[in-house]
Protein backbone atom coordinates (compact mmCIF):
# COMPACT_ATOMS: atom_id res chain seq x y z
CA UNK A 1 -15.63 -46.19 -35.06
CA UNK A 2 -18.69 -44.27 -34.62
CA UNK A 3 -19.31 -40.63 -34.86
CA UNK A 4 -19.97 -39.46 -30.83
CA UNK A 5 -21.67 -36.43 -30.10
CA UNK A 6 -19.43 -33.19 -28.97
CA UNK A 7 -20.66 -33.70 -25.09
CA UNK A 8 -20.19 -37.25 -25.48
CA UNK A 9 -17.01 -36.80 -26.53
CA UNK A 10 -16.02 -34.34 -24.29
CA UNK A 11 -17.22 -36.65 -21.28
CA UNK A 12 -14.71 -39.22 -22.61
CA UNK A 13 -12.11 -37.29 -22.33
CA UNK A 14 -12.57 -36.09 -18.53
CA UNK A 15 -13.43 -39.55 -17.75
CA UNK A 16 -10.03 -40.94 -19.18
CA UNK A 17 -8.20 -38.06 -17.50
CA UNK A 18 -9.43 -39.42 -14.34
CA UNK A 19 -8.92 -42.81 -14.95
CA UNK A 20 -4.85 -41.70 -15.05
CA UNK A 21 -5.11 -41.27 -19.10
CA UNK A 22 -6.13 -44.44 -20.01
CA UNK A 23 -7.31 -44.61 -23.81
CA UNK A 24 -6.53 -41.42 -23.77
CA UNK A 25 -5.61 -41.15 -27.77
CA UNK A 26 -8.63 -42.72 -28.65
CA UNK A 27 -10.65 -40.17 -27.25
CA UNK A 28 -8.56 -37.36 -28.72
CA UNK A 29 -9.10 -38.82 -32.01
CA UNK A 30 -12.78 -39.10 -31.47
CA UNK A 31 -12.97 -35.96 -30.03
CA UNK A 32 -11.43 -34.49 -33.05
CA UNK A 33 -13.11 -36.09 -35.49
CA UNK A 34 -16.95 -34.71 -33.32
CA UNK A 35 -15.42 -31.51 -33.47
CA UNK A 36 -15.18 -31.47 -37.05
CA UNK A 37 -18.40 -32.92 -37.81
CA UNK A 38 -19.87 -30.35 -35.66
CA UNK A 39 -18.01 -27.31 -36.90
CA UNK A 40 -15.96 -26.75 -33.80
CA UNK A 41 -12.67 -25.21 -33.80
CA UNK A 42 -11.29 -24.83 -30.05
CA UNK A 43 -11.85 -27.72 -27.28
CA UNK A 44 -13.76 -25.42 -24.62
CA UNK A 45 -12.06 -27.38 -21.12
CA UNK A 46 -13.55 -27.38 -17.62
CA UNK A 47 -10.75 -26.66 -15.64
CA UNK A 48 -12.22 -28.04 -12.57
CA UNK A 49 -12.44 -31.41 -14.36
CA UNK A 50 -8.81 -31.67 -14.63
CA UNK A 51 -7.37 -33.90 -12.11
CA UNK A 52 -4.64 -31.27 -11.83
CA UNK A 53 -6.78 -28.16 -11.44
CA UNK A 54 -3.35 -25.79 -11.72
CA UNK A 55 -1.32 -23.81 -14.22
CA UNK A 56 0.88 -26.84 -14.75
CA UNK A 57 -2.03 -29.17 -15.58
CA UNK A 58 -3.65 -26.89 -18.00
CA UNK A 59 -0.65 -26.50 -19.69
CA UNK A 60 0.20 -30.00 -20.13
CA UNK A 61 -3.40 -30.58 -21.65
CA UNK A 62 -3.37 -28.08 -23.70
CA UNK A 63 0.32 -29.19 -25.29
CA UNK A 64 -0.18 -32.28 -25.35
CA UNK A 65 -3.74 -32.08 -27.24
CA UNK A 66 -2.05 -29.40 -29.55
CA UNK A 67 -0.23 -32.35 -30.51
CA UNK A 68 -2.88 -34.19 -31.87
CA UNK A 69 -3.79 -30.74 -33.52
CA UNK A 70 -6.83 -29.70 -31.16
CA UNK A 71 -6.74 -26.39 -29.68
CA UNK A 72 -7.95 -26.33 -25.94
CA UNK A 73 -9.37 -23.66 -24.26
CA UNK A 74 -10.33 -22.46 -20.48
CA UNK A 75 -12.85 -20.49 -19.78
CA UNK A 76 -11.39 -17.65 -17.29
C-alpha cells in the first residue's frame, strides 16, 4: 500500500462516504497513515461533503473515525 497524499486521501474518504461506505476502512487506514506522514493531528471534515449534512451525521463520523483513532474536525 502506497503512501497517498493528505488531499488524496481525504478525497477517498468523501468519495466512499458517498458510495454508502464502501472500503470505507481502507481509506481510514490510509488516511491515517497520510496524516502521520504529513504531521497532521485532527481530520479537518467538509461538512457539506457528508451525505448526512446534520448533527447526527457528524457525530457518527466523528465516533466512528475516533475508533480507528483519528480525530475529526468541522470547521464552524
Amino acid at each position: 500500500m502506497t503512501t497517498l497524499t493528505l488531499a488524496q486521501a481525504t478525497e477517498a474518504i468523501y468519495q466512499s462516504l458517498a458510495a454508502d461506505n464502501e472500503d470505507i476502512d481502507l481509506h481510514i487506514a490510509q488516511l491515517k497513515k497520510s496524516m502521520a506522514h504529513e504531521g497532521v493531528k485532527e481530520f479537518a471534515a467538509d461538512a457539506s461533503k457528508l451525505p448526512f449534512n446534520n448533527r447526527l451525521g457528524r457525530k457518527m463520523m466523528q465516533g466512528y473515525f475516533k475508533k480507528h483513532g483519528i480525530k475529526v474536525v468541522f470547521a464552524s
